[in-house]
PDB file of N, CA and C in Angstrom:
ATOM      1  N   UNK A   1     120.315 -69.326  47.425  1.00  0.00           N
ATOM      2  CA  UNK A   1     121.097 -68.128  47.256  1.00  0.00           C
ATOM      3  C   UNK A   1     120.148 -66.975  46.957  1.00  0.00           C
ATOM      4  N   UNK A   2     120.187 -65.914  47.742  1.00  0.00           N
ATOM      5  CA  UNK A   2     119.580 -64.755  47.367  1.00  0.00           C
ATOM      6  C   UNK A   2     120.355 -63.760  46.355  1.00  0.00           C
ATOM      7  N   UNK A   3     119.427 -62.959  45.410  1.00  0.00           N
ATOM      8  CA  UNK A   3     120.552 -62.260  44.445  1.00  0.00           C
ATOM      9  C   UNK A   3     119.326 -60.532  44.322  1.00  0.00           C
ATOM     10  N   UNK A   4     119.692 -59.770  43.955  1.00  0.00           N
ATOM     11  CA  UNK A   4     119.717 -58.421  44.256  1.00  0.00           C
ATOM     12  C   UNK A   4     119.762 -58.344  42.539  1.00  0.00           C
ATOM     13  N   UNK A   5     118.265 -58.290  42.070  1.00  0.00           N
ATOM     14  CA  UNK A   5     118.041 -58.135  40.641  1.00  0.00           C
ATOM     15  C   UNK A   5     118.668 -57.089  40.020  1.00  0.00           C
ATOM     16  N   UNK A   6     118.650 -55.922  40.567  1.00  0.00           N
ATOM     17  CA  UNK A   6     119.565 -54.484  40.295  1.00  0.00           C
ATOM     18  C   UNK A   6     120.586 -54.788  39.837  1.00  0.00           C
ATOM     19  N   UNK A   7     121.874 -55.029  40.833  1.00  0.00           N
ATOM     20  CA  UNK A   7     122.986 -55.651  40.950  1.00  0.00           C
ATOM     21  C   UNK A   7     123.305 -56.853  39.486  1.00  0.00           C
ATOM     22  N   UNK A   8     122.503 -57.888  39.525  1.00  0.00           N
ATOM     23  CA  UNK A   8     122.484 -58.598  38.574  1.00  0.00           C
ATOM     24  C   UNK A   8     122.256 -57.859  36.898  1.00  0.00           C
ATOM     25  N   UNK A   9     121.561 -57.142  36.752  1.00  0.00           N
ATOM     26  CA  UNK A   9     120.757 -56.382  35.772  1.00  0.00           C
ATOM     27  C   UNK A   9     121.941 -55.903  35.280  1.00  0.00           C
ATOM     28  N   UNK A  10     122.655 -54.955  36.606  1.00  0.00           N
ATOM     29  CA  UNK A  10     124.276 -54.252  36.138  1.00  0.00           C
ATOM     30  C   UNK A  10     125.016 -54.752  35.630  1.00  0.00           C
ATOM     31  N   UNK A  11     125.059 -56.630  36.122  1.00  0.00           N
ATOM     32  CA  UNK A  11     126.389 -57.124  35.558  1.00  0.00           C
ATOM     33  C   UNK A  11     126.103 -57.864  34.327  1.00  0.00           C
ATOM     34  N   UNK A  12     125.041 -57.896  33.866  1.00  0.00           N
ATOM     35  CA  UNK A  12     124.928 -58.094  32.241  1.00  0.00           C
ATOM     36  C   UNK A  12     124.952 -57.273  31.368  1.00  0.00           C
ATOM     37  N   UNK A  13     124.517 -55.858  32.038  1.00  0.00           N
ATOM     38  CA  UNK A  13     125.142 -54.860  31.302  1.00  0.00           C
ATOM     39  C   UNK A  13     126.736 -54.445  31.222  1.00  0.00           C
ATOM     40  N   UNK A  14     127.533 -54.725  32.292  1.00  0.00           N
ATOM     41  CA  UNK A  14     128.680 -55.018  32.049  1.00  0.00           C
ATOM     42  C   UNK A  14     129.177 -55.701  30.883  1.00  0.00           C
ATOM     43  N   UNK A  15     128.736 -57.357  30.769  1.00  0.00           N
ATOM     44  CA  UNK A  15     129.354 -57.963  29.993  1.00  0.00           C
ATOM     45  C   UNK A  15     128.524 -57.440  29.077  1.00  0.00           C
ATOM     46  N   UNK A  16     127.697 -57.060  28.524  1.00  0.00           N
ATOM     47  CA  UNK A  16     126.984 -56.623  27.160  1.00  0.00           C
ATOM     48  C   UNK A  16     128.386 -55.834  26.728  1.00  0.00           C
ATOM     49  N   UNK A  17     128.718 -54.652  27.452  1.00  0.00           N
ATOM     50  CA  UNK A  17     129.920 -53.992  26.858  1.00  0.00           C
ATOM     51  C   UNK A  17     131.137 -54.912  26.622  1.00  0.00           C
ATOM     52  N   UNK A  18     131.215 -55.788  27.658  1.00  0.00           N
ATOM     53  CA  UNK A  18     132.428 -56.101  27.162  1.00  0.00           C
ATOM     54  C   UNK A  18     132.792 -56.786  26.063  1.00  0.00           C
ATOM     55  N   UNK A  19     131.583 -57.409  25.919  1.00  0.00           N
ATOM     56  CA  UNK A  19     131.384 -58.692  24.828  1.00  0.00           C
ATOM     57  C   UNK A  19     131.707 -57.513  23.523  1.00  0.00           C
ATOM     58  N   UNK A  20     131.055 -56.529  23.308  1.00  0.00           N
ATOM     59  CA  UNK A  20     130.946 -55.402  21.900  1.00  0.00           C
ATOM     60  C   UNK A  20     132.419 -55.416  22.263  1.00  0.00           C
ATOM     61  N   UNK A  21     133.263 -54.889  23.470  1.00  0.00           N
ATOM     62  CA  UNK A  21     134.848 -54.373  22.744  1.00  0.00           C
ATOM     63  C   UNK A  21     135.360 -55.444  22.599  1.00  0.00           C
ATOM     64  N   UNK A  22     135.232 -56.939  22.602  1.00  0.00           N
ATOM     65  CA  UNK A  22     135.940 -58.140  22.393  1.00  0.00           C
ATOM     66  C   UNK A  22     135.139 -58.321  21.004  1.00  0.00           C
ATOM     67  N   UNK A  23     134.677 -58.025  20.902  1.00  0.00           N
ATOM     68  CA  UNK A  23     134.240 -58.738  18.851  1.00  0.00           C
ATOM     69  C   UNK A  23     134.903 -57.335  18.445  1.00  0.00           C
ATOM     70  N   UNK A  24     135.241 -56.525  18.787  1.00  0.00           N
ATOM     71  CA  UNK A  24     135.660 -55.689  17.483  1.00  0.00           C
ATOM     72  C   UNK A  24     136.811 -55.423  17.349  1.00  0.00           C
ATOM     73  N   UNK A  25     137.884 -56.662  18.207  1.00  0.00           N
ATOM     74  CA  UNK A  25     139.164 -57.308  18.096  1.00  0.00           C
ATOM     75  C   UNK A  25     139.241 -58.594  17.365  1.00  0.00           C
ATOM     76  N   UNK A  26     140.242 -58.646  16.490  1.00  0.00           N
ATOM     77  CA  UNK A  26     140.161 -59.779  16.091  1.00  0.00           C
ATOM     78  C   UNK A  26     140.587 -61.154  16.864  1.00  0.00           C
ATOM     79  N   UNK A  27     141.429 -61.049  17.490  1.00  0.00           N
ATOM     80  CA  UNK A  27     142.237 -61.811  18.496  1.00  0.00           C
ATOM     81  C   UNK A  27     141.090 -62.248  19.536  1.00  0.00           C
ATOM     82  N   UNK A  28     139.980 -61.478  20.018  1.00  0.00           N
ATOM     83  CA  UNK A  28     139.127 -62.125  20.982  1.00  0.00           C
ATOM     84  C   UNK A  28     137.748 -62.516  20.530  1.00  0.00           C
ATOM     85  N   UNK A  29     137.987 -62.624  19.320  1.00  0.00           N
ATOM     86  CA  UNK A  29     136.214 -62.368  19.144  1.00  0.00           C
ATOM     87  C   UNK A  29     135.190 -64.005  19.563  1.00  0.00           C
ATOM     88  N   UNK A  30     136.538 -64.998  19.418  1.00  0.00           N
ATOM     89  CA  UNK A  30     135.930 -66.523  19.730  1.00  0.00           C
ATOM     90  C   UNK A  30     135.298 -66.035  21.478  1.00  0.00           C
ATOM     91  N   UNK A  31     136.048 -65.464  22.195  1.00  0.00           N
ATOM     92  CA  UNK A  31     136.163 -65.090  23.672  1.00  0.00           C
ATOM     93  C   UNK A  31     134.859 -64.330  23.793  1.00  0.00           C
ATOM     94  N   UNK A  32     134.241 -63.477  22.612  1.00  0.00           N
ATOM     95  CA  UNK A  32     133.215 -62.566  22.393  1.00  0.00           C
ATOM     96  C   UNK A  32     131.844 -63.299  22.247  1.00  0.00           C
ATOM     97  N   UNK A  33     131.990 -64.649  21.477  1.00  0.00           N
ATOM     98  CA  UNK A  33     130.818 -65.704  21.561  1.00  0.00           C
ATOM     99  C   UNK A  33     130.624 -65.799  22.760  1.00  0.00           C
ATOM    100  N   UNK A  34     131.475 -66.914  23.738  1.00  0.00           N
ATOM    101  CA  UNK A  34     131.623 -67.230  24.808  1.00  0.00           C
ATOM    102  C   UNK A  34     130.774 -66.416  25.744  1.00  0.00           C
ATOM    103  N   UNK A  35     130.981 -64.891  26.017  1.00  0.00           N
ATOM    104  CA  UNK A  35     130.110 -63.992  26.553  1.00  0.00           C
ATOM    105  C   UNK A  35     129.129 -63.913  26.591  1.00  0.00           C
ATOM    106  N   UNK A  36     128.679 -63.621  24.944  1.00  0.00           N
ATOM    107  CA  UNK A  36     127.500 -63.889  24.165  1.00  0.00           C
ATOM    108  C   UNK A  36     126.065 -65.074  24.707  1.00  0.00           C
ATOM    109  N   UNK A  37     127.131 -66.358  24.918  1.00  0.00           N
ATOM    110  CA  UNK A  37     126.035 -67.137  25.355  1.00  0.00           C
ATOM    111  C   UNK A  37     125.819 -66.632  27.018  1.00  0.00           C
ATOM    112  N   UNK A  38     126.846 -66.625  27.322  1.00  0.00           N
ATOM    113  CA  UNK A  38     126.480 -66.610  29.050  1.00  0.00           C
ATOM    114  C   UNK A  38     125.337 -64.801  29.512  1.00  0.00           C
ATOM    115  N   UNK A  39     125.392 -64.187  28.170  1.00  0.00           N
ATOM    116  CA  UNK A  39     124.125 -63.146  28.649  1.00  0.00           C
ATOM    117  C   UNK A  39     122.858 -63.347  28.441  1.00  0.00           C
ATOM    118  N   UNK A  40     122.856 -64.267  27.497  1.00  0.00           N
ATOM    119  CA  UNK A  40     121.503 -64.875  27.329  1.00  0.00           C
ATOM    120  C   UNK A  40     121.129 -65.733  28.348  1.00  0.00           C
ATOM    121  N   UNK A  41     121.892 -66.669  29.109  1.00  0.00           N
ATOM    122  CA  UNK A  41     121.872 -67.511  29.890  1.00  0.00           C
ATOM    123  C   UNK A  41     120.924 -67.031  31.269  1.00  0.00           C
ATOM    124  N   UNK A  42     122.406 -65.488  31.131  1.00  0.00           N
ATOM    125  CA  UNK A  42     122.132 -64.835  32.567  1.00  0.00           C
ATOM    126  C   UNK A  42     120.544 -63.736  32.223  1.00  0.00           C
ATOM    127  N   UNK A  43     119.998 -63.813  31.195  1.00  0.00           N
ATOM    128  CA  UNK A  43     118.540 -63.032  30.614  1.00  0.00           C
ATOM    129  C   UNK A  43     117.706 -64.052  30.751  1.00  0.00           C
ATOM    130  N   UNK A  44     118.131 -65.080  30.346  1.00  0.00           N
ATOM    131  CA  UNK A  44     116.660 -66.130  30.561  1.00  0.00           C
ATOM    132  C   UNK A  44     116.609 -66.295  32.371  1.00  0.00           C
ATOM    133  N   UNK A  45     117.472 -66.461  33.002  1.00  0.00           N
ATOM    134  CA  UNK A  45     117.383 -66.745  34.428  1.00  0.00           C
ATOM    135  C   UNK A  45     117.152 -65.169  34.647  1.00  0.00           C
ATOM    136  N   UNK A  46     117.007 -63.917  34.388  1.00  0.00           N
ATOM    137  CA  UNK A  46     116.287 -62.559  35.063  1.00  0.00           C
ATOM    138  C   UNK A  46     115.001 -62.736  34.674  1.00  0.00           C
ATOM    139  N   UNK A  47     114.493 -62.605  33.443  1.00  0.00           N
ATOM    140  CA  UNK A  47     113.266 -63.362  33.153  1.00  0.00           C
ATOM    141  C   UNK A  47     112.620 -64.542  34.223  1.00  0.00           C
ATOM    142  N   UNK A  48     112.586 -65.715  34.275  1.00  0.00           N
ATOM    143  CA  UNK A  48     112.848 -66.417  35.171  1.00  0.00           C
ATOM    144  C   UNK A  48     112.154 -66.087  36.648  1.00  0.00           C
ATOM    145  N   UNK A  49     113.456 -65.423  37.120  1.00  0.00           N
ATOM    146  CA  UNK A  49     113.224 -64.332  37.940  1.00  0.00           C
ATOM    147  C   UNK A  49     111.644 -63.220  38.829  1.00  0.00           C
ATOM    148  N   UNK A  50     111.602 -62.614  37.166  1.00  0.00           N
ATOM    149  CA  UNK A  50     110.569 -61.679  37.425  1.00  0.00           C
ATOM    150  C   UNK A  50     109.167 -62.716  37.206  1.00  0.00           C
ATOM    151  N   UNK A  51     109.293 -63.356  35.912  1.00  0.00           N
ATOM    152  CA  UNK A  51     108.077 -63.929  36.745  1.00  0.00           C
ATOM    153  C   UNK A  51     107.699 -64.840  37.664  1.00  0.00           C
ATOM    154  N   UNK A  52     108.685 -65.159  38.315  1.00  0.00           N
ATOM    155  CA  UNK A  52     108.298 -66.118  39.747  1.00  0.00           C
ATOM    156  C   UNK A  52     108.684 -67.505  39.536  1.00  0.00           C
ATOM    157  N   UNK A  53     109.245 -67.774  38.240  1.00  0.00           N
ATOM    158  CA  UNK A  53     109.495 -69.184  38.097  1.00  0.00           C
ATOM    159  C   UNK A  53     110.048 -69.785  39.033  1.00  0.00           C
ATOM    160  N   UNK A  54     110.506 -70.932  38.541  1.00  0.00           N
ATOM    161  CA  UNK A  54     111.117 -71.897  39.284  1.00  0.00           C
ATOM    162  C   UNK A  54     112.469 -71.989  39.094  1.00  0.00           C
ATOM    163  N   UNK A  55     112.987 -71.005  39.563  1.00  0.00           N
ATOM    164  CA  UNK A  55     114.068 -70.423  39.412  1.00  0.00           C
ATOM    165  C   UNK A  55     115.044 -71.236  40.926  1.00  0.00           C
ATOM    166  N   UNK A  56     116.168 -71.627  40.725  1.00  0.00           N
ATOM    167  CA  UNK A  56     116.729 -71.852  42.055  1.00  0.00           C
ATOM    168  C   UNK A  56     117.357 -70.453  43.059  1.00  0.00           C
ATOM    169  N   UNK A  57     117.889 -69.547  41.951  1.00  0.00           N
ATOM    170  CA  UNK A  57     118.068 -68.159  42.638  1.00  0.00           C
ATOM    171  C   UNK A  57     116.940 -67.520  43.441  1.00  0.00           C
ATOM    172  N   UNK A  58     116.925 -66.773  44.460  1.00  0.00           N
ATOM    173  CA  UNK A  58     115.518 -66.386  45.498  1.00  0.00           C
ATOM    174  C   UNK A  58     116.149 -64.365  44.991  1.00  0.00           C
ATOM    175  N   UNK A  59     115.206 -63.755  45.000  1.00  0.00           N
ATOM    176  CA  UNK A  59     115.637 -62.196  45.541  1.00  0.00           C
ATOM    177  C   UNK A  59     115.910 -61.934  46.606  1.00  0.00           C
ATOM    178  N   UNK A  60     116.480 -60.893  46.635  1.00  0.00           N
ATOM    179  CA  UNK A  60     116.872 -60.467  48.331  1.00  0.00           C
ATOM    180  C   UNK A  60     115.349 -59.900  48.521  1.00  0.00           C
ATOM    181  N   UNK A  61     114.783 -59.318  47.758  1.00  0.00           N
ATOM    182  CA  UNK A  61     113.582 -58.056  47.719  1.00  0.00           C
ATOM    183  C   UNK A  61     112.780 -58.950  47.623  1.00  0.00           C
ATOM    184  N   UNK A  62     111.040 -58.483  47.621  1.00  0.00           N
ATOM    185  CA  UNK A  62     109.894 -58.668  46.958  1.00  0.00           C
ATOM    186  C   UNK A  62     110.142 -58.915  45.841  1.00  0.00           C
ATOM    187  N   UNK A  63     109.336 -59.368  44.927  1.00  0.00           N
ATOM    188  CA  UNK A  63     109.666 -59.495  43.198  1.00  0.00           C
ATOM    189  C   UNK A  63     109.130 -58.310  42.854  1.00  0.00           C
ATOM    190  N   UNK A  64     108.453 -57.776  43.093  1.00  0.00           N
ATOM    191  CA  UNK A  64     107.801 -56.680  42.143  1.00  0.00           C
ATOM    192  C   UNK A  64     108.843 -55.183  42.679  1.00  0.00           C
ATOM    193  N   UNK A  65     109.201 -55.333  43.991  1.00  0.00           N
ATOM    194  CA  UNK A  65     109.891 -54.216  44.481  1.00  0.00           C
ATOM    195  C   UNK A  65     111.295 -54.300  43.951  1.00  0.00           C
ATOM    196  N   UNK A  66     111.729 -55.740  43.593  1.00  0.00           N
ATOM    197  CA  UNK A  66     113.232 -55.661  42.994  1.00  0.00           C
ATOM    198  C   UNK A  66     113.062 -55.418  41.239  1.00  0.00           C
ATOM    199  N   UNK A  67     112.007 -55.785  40.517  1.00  0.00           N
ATOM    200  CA  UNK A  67     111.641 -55.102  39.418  1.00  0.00           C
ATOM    201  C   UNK A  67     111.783 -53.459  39.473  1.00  0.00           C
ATOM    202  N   UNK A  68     110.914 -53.145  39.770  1.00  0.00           N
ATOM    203  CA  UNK A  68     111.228 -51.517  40.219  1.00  0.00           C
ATOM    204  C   UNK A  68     112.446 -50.715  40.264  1.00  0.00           C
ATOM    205  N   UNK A  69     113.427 -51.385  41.019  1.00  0.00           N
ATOM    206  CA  UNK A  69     114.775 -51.081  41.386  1.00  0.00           C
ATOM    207  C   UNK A  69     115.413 -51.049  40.326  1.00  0.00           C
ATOM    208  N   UNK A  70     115.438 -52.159  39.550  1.00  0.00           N
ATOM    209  CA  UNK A  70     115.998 -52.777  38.481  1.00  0.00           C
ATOM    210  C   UNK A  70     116.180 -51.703  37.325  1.00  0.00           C
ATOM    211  N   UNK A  71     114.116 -51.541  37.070  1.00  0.00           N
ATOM    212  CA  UNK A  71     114.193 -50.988  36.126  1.00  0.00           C
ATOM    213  C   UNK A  71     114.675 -49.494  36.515  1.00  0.00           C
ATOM    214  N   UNK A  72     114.541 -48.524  37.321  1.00  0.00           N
ATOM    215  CA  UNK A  72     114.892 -47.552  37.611  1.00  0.00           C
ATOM    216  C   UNK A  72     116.387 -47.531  37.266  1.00  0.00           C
ATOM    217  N   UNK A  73     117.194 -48.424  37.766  1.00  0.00           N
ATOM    218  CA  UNK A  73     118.968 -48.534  37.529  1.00  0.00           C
ATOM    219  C   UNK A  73     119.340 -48.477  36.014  1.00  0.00           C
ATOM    220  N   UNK A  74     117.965 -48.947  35.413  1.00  0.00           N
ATOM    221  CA  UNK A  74     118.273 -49.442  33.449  1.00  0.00           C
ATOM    222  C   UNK A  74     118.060 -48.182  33.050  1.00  0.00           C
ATOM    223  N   UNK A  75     116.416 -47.244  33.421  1.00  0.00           N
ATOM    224  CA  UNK A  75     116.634 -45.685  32.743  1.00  0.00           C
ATOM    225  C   UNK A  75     117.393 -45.048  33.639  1.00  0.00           C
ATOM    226  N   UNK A  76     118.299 -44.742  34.413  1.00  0.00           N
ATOM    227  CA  UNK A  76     119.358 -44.277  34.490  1.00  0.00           C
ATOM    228  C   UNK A  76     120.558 -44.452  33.878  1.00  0.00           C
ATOM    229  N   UNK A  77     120.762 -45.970  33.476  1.00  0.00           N
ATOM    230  CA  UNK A  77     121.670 -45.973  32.648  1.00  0.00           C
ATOM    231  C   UNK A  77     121.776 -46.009  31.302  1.00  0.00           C
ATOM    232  N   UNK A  78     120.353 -45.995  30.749  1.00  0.00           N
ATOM    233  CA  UNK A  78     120.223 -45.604  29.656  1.00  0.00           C
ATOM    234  C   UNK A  78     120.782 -44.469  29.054  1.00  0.00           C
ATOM    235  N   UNK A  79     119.985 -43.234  30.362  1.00  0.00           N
ATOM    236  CA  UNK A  79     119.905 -41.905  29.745  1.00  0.00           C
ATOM    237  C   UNK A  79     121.379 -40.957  30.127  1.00  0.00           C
ATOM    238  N   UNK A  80     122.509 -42.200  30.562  1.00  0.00           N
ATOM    239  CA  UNK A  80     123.468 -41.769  31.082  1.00  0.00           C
ATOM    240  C   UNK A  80     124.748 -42.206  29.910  1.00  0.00           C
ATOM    241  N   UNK A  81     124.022 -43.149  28.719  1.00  0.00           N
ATOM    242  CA  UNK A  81     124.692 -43.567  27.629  1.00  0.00           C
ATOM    243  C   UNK A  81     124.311 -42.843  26.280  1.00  0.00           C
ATOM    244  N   UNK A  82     122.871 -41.713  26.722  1.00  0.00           N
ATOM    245  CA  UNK A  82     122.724 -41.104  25.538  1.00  0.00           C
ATOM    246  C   UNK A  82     123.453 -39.861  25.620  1.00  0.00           C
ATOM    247  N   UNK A  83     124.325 -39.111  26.329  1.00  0.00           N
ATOM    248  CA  UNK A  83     125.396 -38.165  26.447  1.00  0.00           C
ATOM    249  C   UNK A  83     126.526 -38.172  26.029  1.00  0.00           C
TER     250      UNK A  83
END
């Protein structure tokens, strides 16, 4: 399977948020662990990733060119959360 580090990068930042508005319900917060592990999961396999492991996921990109991408998408969305 090829995966598009960018893309991926986004959707842990997704659940990063979602996981914060589910713990600061009481009703979901077991649901908020649950998340919890699967971003670490999905961080050790980006890690993984960048350095070339032995990862079963492939990039669509170069590794160093989908790094790049990646990180470019993160300070954009950084500096798009400090507003």
């Amino acid at each position: 399977m090829k995966i598009n580090l960018k893309d991926y990068a986004k959707d842990t930042l997704f659940l990063k948020h979602v996981e914060k508005v589910l713990a600061n319900q009481s009703e979901t917060k077991g649901l908020s662990r649950t998340i919890r592990s699967l971003i670490i999961e999905r961080e050790e396999i980006e890690t993984d990733l960048e350095l070339g492991g032995e990862c079963i996921l492939e990039l669509d990109k170069d590794r160093l060119e989908s790094i790049k991408e990646r990180n470019k998408m993160l300070v954009f969305t950084n500096k798009e959360e400090n507003y």
